[in-house]
PDB file of N, CA and C in Angstrom:
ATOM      1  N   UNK A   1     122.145 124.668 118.170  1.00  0.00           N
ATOM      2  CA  UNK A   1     121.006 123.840 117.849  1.00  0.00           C
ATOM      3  C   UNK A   1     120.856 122.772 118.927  1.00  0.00           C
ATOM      4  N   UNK A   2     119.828 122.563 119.614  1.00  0.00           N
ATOM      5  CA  UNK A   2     119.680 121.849 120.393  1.00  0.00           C
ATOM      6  C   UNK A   2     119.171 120.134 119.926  1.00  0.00           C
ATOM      7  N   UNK A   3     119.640 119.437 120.968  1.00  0.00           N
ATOM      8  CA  UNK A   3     119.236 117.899 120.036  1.00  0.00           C
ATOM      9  C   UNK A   3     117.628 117.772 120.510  1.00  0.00           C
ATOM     10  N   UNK A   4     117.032 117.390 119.419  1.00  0.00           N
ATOM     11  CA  UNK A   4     115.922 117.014 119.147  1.00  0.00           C
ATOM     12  C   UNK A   4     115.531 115.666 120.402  1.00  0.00           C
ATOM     13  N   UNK A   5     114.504 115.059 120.595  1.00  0.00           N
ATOM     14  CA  UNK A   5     114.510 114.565 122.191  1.00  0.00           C
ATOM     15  C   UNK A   5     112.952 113.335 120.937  1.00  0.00           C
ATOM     16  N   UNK A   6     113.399 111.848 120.568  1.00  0.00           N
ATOM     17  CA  UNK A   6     112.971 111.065 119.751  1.00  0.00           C
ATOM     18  C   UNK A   6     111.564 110.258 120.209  1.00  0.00           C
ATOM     19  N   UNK A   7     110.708 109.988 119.851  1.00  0.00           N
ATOM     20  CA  UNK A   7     109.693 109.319 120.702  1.00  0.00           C
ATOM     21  C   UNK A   7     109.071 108.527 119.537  1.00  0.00           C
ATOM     22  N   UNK A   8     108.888 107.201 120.287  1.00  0.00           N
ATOM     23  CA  UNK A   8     108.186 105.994 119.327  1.00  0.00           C
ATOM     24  C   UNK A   8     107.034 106.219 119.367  1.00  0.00           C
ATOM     25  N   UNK A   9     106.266 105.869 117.692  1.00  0.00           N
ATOM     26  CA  UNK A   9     104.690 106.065 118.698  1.00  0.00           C
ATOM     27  C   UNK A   9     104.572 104.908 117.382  1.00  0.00           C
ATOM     28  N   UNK A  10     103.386 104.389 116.782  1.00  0.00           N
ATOM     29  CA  UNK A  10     102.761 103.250 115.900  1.00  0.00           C
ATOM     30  C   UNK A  10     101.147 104.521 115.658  1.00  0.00           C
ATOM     31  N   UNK A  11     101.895 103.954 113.874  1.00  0.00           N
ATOM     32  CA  UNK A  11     100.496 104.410 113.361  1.00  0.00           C
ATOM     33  C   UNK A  11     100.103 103.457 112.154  1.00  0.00           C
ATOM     34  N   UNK A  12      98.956 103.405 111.836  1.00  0.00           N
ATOM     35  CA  UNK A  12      98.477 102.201 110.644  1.00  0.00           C
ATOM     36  C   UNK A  12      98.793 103.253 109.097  1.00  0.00           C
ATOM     37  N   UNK A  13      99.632 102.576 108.219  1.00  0.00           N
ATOM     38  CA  UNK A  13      99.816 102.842 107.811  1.00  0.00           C
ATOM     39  C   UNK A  13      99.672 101.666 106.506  1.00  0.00           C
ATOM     40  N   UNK A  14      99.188 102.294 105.256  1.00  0.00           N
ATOM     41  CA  UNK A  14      99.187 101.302 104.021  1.00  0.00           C
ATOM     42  C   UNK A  14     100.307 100.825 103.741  1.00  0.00           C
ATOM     43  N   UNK A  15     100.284  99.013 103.545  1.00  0.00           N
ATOM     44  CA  UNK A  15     101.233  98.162 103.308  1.00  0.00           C
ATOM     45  C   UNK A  15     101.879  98.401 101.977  1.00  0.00           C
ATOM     46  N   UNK A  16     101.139  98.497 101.313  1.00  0.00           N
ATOM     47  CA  UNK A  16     101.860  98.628  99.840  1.00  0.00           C
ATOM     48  C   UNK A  16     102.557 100.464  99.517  1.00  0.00           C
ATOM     49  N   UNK A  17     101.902 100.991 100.353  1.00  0.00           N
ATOM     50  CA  UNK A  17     102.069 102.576  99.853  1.00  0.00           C
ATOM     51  C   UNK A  17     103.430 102.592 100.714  1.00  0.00           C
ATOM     52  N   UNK A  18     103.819 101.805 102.134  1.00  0.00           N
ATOM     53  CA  UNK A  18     104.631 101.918 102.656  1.00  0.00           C
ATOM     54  C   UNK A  18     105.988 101.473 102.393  1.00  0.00           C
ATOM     55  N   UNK A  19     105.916  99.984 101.735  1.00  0.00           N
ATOM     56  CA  UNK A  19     106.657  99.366 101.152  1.00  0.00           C
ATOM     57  C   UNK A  19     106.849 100.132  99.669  1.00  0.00           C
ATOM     58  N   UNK A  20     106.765 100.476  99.130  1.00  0.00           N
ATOM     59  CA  UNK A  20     107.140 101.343  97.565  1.00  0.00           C
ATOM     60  C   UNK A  20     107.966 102.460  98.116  1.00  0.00           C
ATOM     61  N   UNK A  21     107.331 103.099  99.333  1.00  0.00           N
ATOM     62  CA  UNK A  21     107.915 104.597  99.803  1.00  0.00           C
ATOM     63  C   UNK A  21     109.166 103.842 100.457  1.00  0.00           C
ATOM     64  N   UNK A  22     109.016 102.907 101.318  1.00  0.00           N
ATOM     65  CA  UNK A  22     110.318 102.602 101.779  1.00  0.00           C
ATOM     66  C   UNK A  22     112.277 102.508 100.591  1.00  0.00           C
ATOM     67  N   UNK A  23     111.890 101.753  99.543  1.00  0.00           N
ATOM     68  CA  UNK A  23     112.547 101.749  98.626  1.00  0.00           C
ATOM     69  C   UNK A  23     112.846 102.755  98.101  1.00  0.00           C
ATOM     70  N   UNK A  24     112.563 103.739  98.357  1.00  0.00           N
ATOM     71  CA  UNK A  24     112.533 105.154  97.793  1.00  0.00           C
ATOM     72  C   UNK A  24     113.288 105.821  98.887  1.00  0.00           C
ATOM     73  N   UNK A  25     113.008 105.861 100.199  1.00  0.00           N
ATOM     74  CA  UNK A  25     113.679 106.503 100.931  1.00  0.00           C
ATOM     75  C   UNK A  25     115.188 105.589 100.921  1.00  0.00           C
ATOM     76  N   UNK A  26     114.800 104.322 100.989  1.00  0.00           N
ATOM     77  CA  UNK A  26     116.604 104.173 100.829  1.00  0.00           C
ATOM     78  C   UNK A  26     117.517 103.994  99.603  1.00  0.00           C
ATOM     79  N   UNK A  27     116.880 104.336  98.357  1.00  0.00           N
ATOM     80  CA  UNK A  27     117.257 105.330  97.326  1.00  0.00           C
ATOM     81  C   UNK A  27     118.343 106.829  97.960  1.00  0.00           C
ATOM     82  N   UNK A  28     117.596 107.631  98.674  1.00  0.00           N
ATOM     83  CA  UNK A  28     117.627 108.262  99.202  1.00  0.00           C
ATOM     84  C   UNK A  28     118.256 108.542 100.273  1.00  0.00           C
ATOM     85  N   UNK A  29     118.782 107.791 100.946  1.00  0.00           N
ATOM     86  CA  UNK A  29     119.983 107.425 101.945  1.00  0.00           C
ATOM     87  C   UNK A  29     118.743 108.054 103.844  1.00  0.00           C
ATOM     88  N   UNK A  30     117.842 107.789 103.227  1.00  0.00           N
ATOM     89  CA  UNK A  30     116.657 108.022 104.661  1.00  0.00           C
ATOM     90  C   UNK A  30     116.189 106.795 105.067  1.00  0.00           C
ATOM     91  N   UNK A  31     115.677 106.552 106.079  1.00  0.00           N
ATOM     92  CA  UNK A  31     114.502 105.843 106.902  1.00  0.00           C
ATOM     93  C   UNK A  31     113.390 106.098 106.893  1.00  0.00           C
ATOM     94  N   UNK A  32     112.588 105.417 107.051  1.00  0.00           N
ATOM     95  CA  UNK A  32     110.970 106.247 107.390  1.00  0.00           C
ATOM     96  C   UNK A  32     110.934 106.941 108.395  1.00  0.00           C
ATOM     97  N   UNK A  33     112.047 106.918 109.229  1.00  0.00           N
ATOM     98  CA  UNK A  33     111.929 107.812 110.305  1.00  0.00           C
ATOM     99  C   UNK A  33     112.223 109.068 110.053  1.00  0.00           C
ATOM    100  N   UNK A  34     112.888 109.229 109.461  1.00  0.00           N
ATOM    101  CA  UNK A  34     113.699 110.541 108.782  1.00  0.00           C
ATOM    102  C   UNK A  34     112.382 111.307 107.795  1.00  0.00           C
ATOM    103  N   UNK A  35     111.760 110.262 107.202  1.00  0.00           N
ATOM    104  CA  UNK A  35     111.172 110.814 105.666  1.00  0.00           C
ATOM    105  C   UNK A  35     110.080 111.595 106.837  1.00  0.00           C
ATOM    106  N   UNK A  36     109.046 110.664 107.568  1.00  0.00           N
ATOM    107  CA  UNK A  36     108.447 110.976 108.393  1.00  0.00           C
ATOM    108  C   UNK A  36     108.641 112.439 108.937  1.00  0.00           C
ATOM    109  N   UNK A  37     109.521 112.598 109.909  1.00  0.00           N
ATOM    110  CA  UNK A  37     109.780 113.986 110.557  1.00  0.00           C
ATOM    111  C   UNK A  37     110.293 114.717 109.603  1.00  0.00           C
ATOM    112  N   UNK A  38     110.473 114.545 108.186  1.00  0.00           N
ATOM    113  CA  UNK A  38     111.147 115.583 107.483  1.00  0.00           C
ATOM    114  C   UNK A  38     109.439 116.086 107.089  1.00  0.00           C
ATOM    115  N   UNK A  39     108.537 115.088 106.629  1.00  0.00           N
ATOM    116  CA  UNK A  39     106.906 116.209 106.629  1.00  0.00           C
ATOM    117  C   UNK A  39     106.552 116.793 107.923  1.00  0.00           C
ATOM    118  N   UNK A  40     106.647 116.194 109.166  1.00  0.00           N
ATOM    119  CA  UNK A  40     106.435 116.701 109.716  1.00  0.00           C
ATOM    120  C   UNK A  40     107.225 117.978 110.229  1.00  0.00           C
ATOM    121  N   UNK A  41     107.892 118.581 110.237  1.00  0.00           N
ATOM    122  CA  UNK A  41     108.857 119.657 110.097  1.00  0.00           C
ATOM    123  C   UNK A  41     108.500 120.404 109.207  1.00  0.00           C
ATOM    124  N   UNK A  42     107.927 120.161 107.903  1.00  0.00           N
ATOM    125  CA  UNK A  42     107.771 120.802 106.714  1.00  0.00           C
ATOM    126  C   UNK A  42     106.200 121.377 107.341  1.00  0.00           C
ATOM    127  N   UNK A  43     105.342 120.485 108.055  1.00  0.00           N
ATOM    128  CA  UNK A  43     104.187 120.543 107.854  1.00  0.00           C
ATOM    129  C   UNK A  43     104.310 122.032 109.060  1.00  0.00           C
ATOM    130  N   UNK A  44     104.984 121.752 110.117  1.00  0.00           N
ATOM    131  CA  UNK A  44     104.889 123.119 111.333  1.00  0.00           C
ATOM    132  C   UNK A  44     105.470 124.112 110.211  1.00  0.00           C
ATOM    133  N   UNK A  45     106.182 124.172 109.160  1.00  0.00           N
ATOM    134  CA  UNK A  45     106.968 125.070 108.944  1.00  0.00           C
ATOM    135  C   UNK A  45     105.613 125.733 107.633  1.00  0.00           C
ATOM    136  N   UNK A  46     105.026 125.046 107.290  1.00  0.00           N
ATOM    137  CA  UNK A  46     104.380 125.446 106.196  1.00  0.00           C
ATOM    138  C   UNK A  46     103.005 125.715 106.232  1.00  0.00           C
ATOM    139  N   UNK A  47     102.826 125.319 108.397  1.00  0.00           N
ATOM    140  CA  UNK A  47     101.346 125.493 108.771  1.00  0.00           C
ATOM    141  C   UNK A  47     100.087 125.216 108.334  1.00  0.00           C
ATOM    142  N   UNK A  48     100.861 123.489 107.539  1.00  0.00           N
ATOM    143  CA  UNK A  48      99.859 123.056 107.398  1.00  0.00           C
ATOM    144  C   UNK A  48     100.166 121.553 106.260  1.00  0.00           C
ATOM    145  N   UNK A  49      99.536 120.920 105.317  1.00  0.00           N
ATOM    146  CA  UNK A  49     100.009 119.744 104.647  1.00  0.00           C
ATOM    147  C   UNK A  49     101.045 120.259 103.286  1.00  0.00           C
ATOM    148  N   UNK A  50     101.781 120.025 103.224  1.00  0.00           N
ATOM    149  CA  UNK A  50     103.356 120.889 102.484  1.00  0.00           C
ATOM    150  C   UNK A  50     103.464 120.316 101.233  1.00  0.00           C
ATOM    151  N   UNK A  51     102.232 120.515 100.383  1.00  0.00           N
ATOM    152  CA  UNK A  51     101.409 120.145  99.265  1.00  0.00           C
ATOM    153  C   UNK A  51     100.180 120.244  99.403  1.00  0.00           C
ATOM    154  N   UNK A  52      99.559 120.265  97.603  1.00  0.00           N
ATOM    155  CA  UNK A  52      98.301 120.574  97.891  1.00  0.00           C
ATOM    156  C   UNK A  52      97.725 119.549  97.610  1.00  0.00           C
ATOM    157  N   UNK A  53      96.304 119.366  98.287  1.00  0.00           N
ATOM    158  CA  UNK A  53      95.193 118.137  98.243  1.00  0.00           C
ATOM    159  C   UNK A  53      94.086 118.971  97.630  1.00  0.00           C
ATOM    160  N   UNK A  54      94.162 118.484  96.369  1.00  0.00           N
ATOM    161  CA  UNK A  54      92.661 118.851  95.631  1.00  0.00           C
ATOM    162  C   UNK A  54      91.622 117.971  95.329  1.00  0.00           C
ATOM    163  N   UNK A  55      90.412 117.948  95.233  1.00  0.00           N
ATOM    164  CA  UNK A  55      89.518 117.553  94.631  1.00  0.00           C
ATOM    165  C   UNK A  55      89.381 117.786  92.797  1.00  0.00           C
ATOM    166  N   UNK A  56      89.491 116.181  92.121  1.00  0.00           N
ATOM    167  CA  UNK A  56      89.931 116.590  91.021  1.00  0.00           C
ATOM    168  C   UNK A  56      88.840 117.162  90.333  1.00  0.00           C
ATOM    169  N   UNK A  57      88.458 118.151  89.510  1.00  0.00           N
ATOM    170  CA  UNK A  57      87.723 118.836  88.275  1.00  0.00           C
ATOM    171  C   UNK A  57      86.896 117.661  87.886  1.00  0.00           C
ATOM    172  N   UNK A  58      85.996 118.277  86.997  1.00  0.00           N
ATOM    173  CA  UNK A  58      84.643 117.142  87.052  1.00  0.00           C
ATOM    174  C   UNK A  58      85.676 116.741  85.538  1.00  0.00           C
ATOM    175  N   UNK A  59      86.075 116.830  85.091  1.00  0.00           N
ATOM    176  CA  UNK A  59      86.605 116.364  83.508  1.00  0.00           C
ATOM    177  C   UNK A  59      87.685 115.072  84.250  1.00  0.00           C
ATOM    178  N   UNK A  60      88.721 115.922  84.796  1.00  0.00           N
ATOM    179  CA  UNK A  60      89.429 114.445  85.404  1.00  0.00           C
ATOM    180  C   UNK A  60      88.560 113.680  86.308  1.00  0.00           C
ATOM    181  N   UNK A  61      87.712 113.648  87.446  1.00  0.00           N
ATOM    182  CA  UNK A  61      86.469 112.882  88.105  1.00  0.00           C
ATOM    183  C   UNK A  61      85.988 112.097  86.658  1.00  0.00           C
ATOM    184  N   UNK A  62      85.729 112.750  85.990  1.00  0.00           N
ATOM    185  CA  UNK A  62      84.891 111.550  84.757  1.00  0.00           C
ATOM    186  C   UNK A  62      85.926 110.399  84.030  1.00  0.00           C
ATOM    187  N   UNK A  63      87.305 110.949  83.893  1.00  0.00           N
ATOM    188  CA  UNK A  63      88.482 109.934  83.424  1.00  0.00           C
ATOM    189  C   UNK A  63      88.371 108.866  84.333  1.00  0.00           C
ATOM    190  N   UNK A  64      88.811 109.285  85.844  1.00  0.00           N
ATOM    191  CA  UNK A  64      88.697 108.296  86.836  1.00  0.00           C
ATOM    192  C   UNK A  64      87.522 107.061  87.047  1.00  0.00           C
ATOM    193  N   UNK A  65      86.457 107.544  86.972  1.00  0.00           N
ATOM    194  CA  UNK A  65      85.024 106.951  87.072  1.00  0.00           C
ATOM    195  C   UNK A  65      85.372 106.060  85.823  1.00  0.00           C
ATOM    196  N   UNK A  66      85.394 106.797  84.221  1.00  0.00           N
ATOM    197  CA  UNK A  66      85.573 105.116  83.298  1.00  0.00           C
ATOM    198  C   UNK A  66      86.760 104.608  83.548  1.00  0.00           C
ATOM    199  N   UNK A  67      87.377 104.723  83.697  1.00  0.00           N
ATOM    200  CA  UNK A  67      88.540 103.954  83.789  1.00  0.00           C
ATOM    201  C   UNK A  67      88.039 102.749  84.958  1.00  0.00           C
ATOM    202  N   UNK A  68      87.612 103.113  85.994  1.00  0.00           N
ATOM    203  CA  UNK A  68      87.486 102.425  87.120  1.00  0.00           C
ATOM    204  C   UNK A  68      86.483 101.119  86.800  1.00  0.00           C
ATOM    205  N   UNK A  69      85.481 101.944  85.566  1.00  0.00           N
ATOM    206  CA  UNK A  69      84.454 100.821  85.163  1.00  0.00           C
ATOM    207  C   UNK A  69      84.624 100.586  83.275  1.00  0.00           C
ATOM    208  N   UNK A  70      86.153 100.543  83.566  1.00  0.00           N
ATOM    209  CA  UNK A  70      86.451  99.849  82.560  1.00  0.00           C
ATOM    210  C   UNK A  70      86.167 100.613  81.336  1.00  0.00           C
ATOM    211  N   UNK A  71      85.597 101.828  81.297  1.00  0.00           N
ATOM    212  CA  UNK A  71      85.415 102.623  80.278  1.00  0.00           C
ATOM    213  C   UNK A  71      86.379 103.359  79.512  1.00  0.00           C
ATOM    214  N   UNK A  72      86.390 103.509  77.974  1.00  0.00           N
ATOM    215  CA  UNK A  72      87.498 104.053  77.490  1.00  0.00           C
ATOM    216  C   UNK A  72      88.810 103.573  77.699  1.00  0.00           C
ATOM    217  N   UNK A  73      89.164 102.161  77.713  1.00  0.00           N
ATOM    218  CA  UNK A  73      89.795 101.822  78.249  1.00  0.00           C
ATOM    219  C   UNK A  73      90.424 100.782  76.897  1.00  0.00           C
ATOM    220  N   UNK A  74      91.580 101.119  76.388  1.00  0.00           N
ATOM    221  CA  UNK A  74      92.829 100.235  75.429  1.00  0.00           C
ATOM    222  C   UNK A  74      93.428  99.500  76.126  1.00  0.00           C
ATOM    223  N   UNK A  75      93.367  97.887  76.064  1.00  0.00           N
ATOM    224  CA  UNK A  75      94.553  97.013  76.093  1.00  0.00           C
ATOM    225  C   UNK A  75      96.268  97.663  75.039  1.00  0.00           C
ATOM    226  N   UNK A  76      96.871  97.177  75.890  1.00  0.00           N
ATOM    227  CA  UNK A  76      98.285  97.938  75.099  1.00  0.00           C
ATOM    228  C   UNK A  76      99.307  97.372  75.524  1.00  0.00           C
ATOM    229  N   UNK A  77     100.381  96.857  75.672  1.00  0.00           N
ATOM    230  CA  UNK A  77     101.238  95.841  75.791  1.00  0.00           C
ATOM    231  C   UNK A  77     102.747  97.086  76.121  1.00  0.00           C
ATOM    232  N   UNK A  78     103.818  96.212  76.476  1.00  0.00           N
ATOM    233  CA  UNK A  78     104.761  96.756  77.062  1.00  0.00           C
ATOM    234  C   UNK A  78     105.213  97.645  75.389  1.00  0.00           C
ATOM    235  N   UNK A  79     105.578  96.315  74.534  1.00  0.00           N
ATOM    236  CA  UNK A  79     105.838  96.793  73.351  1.00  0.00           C
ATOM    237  C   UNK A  79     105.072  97.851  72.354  1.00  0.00           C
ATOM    238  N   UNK A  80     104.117  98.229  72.779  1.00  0.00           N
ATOM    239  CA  UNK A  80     103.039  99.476  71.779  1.00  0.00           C
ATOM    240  C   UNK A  80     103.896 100.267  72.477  1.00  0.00           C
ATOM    241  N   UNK A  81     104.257 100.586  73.567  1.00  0.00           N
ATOM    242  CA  UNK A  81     104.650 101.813  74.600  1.00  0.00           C
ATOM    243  C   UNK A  81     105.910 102.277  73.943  1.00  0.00           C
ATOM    244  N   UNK A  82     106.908 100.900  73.240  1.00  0.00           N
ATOM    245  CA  UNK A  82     107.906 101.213  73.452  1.00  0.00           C
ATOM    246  C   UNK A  82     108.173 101.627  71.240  1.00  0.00           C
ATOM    247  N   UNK A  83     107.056 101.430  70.805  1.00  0.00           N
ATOM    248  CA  UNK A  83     107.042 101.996  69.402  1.00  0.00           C
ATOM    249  C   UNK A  83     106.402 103.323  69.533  1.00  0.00           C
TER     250      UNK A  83
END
């Protein structure tokens, strides 16, 4: 196996999506560097995004939409969850 040959590059990436994932990878005993090239590896290997991206169904699209405008929407407290 030959060693892999490392290169820095900067990409914009979401603050909050990054910071949650970070805690997770070192859960995980990874870096973002690691988590990073482990999709990308997955992605040459799987010829393409190594999961699927759907467009949700008009039934879930309509959950999303009230929810977003507040529709159908219960106040509920930590404690309802936990009865």
């Amino acid at each position: 196996m030959s060693a892999s040959i490392k290169e820095t590059t900067s990409i914009k990436l979401d603050k909050q999506a990054k910071d949650s994932a970070k805690l997770i990878f070192k859960a995980l005993g990874m870096t973002m560097g690691d988590a990073v090239n482990l999709f990308l590896h997955q992605v040459n290997l799987q010829q393409g995004i190594p999961f699927d991206i759907k467009l949700p169904n008009a039934t879930t699209q309509q959950v999303i939409d009230d929810a977003r405008h507040g529709v159908n929407i219960d106040d509920f407290s930590l404690d309802d969850l936990k009865s």
